[in-house]
Protein backbone atom coordinates (compact mmCIF):
# COMPACT_ATOMS: atom_id res chain seq x y z
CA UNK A 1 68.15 62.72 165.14
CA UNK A 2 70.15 64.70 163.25
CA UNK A 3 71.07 68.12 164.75
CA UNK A 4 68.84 70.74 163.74
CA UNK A 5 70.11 72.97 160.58
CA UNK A 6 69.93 76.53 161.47
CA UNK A 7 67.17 78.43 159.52
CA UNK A 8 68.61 81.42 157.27
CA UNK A 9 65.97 83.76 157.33
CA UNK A 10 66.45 86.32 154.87
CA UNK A 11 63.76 89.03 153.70
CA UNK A 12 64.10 90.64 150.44
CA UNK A 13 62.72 93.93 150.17
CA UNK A 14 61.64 95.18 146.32
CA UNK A 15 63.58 98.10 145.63
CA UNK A 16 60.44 99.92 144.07
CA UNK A 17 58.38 98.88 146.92
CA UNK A 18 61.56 100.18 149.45
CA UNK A 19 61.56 103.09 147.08
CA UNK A 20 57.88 104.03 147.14
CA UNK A 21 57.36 103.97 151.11
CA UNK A 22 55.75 107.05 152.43
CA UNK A 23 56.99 108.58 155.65
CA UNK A 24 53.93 108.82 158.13
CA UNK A 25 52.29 111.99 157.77
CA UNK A 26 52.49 114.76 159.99
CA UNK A 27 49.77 115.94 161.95
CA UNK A 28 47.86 119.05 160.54
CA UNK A 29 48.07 122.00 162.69
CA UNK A 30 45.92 124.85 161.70
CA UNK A 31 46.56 128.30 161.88
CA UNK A 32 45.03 130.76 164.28
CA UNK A 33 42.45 132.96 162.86
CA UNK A 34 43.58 136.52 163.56
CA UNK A 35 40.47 138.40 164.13
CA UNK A 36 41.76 141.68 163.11
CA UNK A 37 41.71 140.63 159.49
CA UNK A 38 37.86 139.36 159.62
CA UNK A 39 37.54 142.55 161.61
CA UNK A 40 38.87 144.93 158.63
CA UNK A 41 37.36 143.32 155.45
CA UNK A 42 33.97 143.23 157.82
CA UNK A 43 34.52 147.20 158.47
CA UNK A 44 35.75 147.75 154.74
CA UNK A 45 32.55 146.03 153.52
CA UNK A 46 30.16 147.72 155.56
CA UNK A 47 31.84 151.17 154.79
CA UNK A 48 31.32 150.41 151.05
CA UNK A 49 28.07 149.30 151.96
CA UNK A 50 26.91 152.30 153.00
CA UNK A 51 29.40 154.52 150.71
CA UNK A 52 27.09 152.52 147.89
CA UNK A 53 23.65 153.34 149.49
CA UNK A 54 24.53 157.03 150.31
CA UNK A 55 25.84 157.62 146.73
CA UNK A 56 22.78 155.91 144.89
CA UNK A 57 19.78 157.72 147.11
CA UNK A 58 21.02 160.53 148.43
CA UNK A 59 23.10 161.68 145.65
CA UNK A 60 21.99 160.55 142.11
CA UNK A 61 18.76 159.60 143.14
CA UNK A 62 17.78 163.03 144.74
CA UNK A 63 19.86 165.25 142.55
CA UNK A 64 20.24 163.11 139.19
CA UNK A 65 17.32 161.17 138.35
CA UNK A 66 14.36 162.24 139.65
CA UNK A 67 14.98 165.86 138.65
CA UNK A 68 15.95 164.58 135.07
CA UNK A 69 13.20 162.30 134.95
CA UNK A 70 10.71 165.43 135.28
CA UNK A 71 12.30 167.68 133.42
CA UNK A 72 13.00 165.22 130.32
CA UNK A 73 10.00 163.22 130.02
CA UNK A 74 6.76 164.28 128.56
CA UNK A 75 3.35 163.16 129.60
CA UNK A 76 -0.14 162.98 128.23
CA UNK A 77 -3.44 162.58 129.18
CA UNK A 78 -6.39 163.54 126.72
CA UNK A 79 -4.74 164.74 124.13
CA UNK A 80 -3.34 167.47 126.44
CA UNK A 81 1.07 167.65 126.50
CA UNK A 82 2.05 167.42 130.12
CA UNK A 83 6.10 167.90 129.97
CA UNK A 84 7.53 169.54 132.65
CA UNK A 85 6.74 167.16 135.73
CA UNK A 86 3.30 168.16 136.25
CA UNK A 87 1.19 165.04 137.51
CA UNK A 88 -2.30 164.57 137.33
CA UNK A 89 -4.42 163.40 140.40
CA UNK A 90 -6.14 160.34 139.87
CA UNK A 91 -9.15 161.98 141.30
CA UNK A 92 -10.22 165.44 139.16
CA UNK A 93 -12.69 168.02 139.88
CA UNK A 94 -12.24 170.85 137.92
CA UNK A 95 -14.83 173.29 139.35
CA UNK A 96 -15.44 173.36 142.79
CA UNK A 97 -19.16 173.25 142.89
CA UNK A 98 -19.96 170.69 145.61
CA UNK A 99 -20.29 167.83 143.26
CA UNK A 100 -18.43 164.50 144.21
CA UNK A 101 -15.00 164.23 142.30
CA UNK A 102 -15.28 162.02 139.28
CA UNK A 103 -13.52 158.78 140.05
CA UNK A 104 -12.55 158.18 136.55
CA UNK A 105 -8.95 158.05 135.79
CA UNK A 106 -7.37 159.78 133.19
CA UNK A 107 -5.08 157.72 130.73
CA UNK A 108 -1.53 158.96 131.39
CA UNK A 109 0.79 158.32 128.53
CA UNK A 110 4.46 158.45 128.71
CA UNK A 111 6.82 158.88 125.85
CA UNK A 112 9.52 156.57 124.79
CA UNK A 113 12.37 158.28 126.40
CA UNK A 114 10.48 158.26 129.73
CA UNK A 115 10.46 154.59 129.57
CA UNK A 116 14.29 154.43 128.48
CA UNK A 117 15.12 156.71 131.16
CA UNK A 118 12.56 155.02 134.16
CA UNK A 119 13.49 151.53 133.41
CA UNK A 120 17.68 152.43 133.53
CA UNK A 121 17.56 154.44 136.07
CA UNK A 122 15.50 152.80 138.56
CA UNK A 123 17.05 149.41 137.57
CA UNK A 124 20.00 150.40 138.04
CA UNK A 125 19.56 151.74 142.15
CA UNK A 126 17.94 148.25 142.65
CA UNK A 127 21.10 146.39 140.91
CA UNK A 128 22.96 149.13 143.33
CA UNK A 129 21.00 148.52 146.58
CA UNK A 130 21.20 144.80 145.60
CA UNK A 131 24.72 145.39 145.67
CA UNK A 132 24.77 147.07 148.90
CA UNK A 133 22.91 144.56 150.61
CA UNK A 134 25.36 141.69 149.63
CA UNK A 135 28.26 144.03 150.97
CA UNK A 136 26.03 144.43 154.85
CA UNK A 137 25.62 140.67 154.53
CA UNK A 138 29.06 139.72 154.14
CA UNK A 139 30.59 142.40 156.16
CA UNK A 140 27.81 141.21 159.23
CA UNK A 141 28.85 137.76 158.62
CA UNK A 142 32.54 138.82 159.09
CA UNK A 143 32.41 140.68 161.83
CA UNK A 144 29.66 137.87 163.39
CA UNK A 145 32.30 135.44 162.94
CA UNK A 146 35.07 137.42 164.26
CA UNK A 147 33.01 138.19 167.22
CA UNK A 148 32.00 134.74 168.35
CA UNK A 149 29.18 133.94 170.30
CA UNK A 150 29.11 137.26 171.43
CA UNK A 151 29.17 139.07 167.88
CA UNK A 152 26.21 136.83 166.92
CA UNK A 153 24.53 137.30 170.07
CA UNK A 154 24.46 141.24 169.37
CA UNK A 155 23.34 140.44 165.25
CA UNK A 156 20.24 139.12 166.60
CA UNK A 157 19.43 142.00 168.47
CA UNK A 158 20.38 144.53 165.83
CA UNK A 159 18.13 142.67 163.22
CA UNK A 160 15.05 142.08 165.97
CA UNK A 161 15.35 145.83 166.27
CA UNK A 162 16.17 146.75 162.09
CA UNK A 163 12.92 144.36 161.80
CA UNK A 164 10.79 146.84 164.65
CA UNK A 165 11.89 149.62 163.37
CA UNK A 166 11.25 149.08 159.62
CA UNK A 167 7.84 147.94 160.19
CA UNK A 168 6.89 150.65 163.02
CA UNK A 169 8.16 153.67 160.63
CA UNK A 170 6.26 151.91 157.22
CA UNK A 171 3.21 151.34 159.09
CA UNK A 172 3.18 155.52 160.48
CA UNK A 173 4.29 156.83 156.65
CA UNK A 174 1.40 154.56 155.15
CA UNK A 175 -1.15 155.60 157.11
CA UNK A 176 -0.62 159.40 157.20
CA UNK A 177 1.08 159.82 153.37
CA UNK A 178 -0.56 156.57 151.82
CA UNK A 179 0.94 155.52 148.53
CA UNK A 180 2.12 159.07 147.87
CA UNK A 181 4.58 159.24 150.98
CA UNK A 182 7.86 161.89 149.89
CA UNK A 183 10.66 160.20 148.34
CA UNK A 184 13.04 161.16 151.58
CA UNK A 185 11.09 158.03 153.33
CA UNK A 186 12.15 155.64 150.62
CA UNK A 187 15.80 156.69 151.04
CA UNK A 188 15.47 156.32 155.17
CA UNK A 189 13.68 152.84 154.21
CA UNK A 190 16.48 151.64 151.51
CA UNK A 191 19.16 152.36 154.00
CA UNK A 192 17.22 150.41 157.01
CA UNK A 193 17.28 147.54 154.17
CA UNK A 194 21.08 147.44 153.97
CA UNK A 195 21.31 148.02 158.18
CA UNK A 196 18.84 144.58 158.08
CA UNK A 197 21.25 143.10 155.95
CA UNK A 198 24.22 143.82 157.87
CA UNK A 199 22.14 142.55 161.27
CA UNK A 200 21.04 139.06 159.57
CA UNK A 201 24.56 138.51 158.52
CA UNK A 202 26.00 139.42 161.57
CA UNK A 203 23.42 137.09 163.45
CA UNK A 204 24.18 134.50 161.46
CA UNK A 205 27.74 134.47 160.89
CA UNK A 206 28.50 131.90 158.87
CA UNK A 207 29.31 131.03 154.88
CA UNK A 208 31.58 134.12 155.15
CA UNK A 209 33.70 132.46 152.16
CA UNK A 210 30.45 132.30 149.51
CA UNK A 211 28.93 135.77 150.99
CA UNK A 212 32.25 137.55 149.84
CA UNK A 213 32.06 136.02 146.75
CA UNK A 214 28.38 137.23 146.41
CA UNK A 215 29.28 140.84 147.48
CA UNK A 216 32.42 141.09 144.84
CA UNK A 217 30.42 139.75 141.99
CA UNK A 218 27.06 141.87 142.70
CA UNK A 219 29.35 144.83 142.95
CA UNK A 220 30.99 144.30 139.38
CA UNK A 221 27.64 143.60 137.93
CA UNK A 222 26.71 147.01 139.11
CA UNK A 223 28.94 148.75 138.00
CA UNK A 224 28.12 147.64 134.69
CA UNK A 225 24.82 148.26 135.26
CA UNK A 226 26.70 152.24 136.14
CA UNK A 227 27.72 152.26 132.16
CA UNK A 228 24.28 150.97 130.56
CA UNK A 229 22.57 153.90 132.60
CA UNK A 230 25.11 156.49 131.70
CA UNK A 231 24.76 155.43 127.85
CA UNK A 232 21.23 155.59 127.77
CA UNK A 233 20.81 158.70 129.46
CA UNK A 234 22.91 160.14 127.08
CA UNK A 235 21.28 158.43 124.19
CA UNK A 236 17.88 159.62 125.68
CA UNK A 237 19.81 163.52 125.48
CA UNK A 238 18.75 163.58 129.51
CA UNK A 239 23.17 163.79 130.28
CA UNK A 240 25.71 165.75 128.61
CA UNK A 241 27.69 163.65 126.07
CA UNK A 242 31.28 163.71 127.23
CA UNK A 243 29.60 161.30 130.10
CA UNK A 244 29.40 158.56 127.72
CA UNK A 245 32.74 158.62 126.24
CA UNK A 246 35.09 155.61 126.32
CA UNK A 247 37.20 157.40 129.19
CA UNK A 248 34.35 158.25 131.05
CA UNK A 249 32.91 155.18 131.37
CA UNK A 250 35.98 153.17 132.13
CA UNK A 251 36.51 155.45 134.88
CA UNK A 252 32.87 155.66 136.40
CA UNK A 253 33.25 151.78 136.21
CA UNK A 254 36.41 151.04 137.85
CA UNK A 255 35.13 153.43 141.10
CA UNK A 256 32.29 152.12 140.72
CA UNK A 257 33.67 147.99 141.47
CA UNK A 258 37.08 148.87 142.68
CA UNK A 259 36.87 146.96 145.71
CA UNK A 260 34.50 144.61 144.50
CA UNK A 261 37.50 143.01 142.06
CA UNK A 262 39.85 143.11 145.26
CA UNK A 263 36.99 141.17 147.39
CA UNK A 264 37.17 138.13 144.97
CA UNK A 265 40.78 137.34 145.55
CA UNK A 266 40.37 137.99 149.53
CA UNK A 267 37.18 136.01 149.46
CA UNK A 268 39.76 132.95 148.15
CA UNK A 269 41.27 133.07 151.44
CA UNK A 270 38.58 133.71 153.67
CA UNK A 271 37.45 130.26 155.22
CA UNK A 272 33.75 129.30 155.09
């Protein structure tokens, strides 16, 4: 037999497919989380947090509203004017001669700039406390997650005791004030509402990425909800009218959501 030919064994490689190879991917090594930056825009949001609820109760509400809500709105009951503030008790006896009170309730009317002036103000410290709340969320959930187990561990204790100590103090005010408890309790309670928040988030520490993006965009929206009260106050001739002027209300809007617009872009980087 004849002697064996030697095979020529060639391979051909495609240039486009020689061209197109990938080189094998590298494997992904994630960066460290440094906890000091979790730790600040935690601190930062519960700061503004309570910055927010201070401002709104302690300030407007107590020497802004309420005081301009009495003194600008007029009320009626039986044909007789009641501006000034003065209420009427649901339960009248005129002359005290032994009889029981009449339990008949007076129709109290309100005029149209009362309504205005109710509805903006008082809808815009629940957009505020809202906003508040989302801030205590996301800066609990920050600090939760920069903590560990050990951050969450102490969440859940701080909102089992928020929890206690909101119901205990609600349950005493009701039952010695009833319905007509002084406003000073509703500020204490408002502020225990954004403490809660803070506690749940902290507890749960997680989603830190979409809580961020909740707190930034609640605070823009109030500060927007800021310039519809301020116009309609002064519309309602219950504020002066330089505090409805273009200037003014660019300014009272940009402190208002100042670090709500930086939030958004540091939410971007935050990881969920």
């Amino acid at each position: 037999m004849a002697s064996a030919e030697a095979l020529d064994i060639r391979v051909v490689y495609d240039a486009k497919t020689g061209r197109g190879r990938r080189k094998p991917a590298r494997p992904f090594r994630s960066r460290p989380v440094q906890r000091w930056s979790w730790y600040a825009v935690g601190a930062l949001n519960l700061l503004v947090a309570g910055a927010l609820c201070y401002g709104a109760w302690w300030r407007v509400d107590r020497e802004i509203i309420y005081p301009t809500l009495i003194m600008k709105t007029s009320f009626s009951t039986g044909g007789v004017n009641l501006s000034g503030g003065v209420f009427v008790s649901r339960r009248t006896n005129p002359a005290d001669t032994g009889e029981p009170a009449s339990t008949a309730s007076p129709q109290l009317q309100i005029d149209r700039n009362g309504i205005i002036l109710g509805g903006s103000a008082y809808g815009w410290l629940t957009l505020t406390t809202a906003a508040a709340c989302a801030l205590g969320l996301s800066g609990g959930a920050l600090l939760g997650r920069a903590g560990g187990a050990t951050g969450r561990r102490i969440g859940l204790i701080l909102c089992l005791a928020c929890v206690v100590a909101l119901g205990v103090s609600a349950y005493l005010v009701l039952s010695k004030y009833g319905m007509r408890y002084p406003s000073r309790y509703q500020r204490i309670g408002m502020a225990g509402l954004v403490g809660l928040a803070a506690a749940v988030g902290m507890a749960a520490a997680g989603r830190v990425r979409g809580l961020a993006y909740l707190a930034g965009i609640m605070l823009v929206l109030s500060g927007l909800g800021t310039v519809a009260a301020l116009y309609l106050g002064v519309q309602c001739d219950a504020l002066a009218a330089e505090r409805a002027t273009p200037q003014y209300l660019a300014i009272a809007f940009a402190a208002h959501s100042a670090w709500g617009w930086l939030l958004l872009p540091i939410a971007r980087r935050l990881r969920s």
